[in-house]
Protein backbone atom coordinates (compact mmCIF):
# COMPACT_ATOMS: atom_id res chain seq x y z
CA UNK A 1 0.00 0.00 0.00
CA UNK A 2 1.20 3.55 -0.60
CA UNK A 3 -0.11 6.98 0.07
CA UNK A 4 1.18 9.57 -2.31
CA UNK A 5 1.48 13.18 0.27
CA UNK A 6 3.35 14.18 3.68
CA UNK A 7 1.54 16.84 6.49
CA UNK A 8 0.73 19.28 6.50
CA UNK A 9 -1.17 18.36 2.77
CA UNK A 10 -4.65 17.09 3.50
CA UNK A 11 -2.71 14.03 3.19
CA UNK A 12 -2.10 14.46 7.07
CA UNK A 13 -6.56 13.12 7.34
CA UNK A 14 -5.63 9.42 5.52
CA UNK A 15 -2.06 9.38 7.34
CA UNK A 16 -4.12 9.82 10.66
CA UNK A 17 -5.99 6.67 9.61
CA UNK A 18 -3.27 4.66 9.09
CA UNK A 19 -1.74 5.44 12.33
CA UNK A 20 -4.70 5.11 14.14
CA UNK A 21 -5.65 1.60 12.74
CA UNK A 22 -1.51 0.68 12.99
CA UNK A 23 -1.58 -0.20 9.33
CA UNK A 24 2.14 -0.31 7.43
CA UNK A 25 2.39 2.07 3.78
CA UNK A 26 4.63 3.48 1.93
CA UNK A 27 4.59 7.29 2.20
CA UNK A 28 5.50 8.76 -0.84
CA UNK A 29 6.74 12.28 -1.08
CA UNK A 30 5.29 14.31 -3.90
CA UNK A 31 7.48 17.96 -4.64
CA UNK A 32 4.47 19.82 -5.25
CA UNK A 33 6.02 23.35 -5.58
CA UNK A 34 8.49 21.59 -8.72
CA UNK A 35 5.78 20.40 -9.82
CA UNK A 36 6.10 16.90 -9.61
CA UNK A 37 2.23 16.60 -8.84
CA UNK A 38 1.65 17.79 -12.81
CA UNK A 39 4.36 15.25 -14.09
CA UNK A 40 3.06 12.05 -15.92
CA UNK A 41 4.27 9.54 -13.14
CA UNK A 42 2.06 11.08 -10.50
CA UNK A 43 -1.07 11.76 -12.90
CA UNK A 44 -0.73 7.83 -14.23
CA UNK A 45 -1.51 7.42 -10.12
CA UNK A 46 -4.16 10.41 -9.94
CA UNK A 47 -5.51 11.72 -12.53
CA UNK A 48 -6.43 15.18 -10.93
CA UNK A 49 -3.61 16.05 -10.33
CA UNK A 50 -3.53 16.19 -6.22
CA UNK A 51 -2.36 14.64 -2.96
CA UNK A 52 -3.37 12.68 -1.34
CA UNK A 53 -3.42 9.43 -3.69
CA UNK A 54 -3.73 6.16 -2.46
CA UNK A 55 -2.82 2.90 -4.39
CA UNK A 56 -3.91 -0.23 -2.28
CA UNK A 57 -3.57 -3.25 -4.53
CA UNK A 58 -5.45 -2.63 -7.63
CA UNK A 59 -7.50 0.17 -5.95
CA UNK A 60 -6.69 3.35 -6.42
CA UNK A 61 -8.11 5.98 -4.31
CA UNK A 62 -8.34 10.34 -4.83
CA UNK A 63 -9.44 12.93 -2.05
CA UNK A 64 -8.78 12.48 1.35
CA UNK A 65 -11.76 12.54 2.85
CA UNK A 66 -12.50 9.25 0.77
CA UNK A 67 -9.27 7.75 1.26
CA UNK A 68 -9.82 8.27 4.89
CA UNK A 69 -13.22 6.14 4.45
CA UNK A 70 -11.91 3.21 2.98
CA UNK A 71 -9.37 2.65 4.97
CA UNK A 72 -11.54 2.54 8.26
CA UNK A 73 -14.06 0.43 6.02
CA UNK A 74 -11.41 -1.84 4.64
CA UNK A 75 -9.28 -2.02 7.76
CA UNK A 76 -11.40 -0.73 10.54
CA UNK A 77 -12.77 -4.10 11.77
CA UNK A 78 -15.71 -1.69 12.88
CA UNK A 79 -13.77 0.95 14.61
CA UNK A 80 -14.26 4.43 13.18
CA UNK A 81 -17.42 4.04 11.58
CA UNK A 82 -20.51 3.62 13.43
CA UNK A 83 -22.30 0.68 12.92
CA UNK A 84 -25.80 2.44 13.57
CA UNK A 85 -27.36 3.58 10.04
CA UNK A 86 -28.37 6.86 11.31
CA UNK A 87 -25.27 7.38 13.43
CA UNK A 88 -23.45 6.51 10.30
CA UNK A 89 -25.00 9.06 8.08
CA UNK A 90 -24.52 11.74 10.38
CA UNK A 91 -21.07 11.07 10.28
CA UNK A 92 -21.08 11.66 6.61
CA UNK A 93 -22.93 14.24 7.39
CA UNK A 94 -20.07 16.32 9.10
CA UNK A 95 -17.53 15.13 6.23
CA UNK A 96 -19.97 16.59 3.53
CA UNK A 97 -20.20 19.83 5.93
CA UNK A 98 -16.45 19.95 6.69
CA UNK A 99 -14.90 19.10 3.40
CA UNK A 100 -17.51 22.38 1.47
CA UNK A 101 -18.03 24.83 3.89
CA UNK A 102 -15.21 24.87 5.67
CA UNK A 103 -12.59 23.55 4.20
CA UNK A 104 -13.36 25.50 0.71
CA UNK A 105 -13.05 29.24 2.26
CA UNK A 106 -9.63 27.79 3.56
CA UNK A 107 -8.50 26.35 0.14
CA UNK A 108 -10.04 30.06 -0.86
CA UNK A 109 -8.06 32.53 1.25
CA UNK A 110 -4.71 30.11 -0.02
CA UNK A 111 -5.16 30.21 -3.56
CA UNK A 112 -5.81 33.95 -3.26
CA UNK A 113 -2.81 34.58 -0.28
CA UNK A 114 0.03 31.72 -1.74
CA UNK A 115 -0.76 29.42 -4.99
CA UNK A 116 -1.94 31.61 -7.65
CA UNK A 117 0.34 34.22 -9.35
CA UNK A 118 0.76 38.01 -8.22
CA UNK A 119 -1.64 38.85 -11.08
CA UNK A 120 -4.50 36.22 -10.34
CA UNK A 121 -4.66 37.03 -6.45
CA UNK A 122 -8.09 38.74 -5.15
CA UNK A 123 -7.48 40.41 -1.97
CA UNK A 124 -11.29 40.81 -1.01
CA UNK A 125 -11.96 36.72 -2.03
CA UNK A 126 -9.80 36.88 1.40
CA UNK A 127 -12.36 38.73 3.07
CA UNK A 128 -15.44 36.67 1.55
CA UNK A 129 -13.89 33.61 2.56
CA UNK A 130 -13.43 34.61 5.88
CA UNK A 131 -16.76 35.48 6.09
CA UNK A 132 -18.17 32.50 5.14
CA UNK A 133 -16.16 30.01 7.06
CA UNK A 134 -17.17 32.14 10.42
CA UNK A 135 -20.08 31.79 9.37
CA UNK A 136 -20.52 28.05 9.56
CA UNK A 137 -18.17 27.93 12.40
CA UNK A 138 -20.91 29.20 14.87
CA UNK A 139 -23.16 26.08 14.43
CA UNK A 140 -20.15 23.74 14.44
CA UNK A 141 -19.04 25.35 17.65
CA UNK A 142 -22.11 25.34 19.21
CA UNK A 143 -22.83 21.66 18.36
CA UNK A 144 -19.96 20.94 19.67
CA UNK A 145 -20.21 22.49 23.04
CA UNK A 146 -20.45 19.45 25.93
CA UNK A 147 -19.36 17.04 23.42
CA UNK A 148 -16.14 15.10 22.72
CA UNK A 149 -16.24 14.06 19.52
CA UNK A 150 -19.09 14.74 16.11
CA UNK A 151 -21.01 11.77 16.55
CA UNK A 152 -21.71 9.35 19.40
CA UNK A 153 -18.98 8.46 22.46
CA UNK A 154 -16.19 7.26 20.38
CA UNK A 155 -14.26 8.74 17.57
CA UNK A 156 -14.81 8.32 14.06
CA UNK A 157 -13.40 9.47 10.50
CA UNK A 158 -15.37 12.90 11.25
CA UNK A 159 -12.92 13.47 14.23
CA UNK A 160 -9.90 13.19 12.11
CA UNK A 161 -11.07 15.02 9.49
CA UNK A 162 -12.77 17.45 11.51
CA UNK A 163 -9.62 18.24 13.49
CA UNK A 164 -7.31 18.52 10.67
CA UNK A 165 -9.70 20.92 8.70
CA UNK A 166 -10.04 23.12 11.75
CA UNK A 167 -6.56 22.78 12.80
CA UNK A 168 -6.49 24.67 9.42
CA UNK A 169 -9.28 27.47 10.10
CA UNK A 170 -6.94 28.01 13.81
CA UNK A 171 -3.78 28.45 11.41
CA UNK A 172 -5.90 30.99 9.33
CA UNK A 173 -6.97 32.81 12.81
CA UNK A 174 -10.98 31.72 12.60
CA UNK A 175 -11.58 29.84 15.64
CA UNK A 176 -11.13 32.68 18.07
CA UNK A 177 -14.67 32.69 18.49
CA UNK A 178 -15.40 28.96 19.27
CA UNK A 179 -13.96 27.35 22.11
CA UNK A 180 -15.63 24.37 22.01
CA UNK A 181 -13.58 23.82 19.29
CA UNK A 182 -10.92 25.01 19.95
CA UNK A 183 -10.78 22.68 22.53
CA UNK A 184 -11.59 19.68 20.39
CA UNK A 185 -8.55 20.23 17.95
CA UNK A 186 -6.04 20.43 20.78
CA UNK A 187 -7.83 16.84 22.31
CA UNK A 188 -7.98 15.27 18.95
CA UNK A 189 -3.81 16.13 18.44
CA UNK A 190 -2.90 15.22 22.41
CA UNK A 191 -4.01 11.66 20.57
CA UNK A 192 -1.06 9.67 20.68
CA UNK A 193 -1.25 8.33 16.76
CA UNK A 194 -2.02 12.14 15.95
CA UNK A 195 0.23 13.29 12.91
CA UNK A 196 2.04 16.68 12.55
CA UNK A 197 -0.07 19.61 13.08
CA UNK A 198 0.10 22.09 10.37
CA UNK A 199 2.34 24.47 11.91
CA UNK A 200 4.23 21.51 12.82
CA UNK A 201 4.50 20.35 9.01
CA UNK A 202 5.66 23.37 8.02
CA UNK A 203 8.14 24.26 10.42
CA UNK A 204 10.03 21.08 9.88
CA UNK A 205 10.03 21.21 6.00
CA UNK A 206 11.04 24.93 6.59
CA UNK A 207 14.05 23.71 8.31
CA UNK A 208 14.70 21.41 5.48
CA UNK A 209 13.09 17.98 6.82
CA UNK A 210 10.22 15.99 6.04
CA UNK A 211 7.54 15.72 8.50
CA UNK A 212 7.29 12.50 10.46
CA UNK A 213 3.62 10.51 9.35
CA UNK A 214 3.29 9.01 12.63
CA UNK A 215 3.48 11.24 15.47
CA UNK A 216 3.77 14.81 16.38
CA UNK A 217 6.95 16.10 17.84
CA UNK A 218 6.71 15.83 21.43
């Protein structure tokens, strides 16, 4: 098995996974900023162009959020997704929510702030996308306010996914206004299979490393 991406990609949510459920793969490192993402060896493994990528077998597997999935599916043996139909689709229902309407004004404020050129940048997308990620912030706070985790007693993909997407909205400076989670993100990385945190990720490829897939630096 190998998972094309390192943290702090979103290939930190399938990583997660496979620490969690202590299953071996091959992490492959992907050079995004040469390019090596674009390059036909990478787009013979995903098409789209983007990490994460998984290749399990003869499966291959796009977006992390799905990759994430079918590994607690394939590998799980029933931990991680909740057995309970209506528990279970209100787990996906937080992975819909997470993955378009918060994750997008994130991916938003990047392209305009890092990835596209000097000329394509939109200063006020910055401001829109700001808006709208606060925006569904205050119902995702306030749902989870008493509770440890999206769905049920136990953890499940929505956890990890959920806690690396809002690790994201903390590094962009949105979650001063929800607490509840807030605290969530810093329970969900005190996890002992928890990967690199964002600033983490970047910190140690700054210093010209390559973040570790199974545990945060302690």
């Amino acid at each position: 098995m190998k998972l094309y991406g390192i943290p702090p990609t979103r290939a930190t949510r399938p990583i997660w996974l496979l620490n969690e459920l202590g299953l071996d793969c091959e992490i492959v490192t992907v050079d995004i900023p040469q390019g090596e993402h674009l390059g036909a060896a990478f787009l013979a493994v995903n098409p789209f162009g983007k990490v994460p990528a998984l290749v399990d077998g003869n499966v291959r597997i796009a977006e992390s959020a799905a990759i994430s999935l079918y590994l607690a599916e394939r590998y799980g043996d029933g931990r991680f997704i909740p057995g309970d139909s209506r528990a279970r689709a209100e787990m996906y229902q937080w992975i819909f929510l997470l993955v378009t309407e918060i994750e997008q004004p994130l991916w938003r404020e990047a392209l305009h702030t890092a990835i596209y050129a000097e000329h394509e940048r939109r200063p006020e997308e910055v401001a829109l996308a700001h808006r709208d990620c606060r925006r569904m912030l205050e119902p995702l706070n306030a749902h989870m306010t008493g509770r440890d985790f999206f769905v049920g007693s136990t953890p499940t993909v929505a956890d990890f996914i959920g806690a690396s997407t809002l690790d994201w909205a903390r590094e962009a400076g949105l979650l001063e206004a929800s607490p509840a989670l807030t605290a969530f993100v810093d329970r969900m990385y005190a996890r002992e299979a928890a990967p690199p945190t964002i600033a983490e990720g970047f910190a140690t490829l700054h210093a010209g490393g390559i973040p570790d897939r199974y545990r945060r630096p302690r």
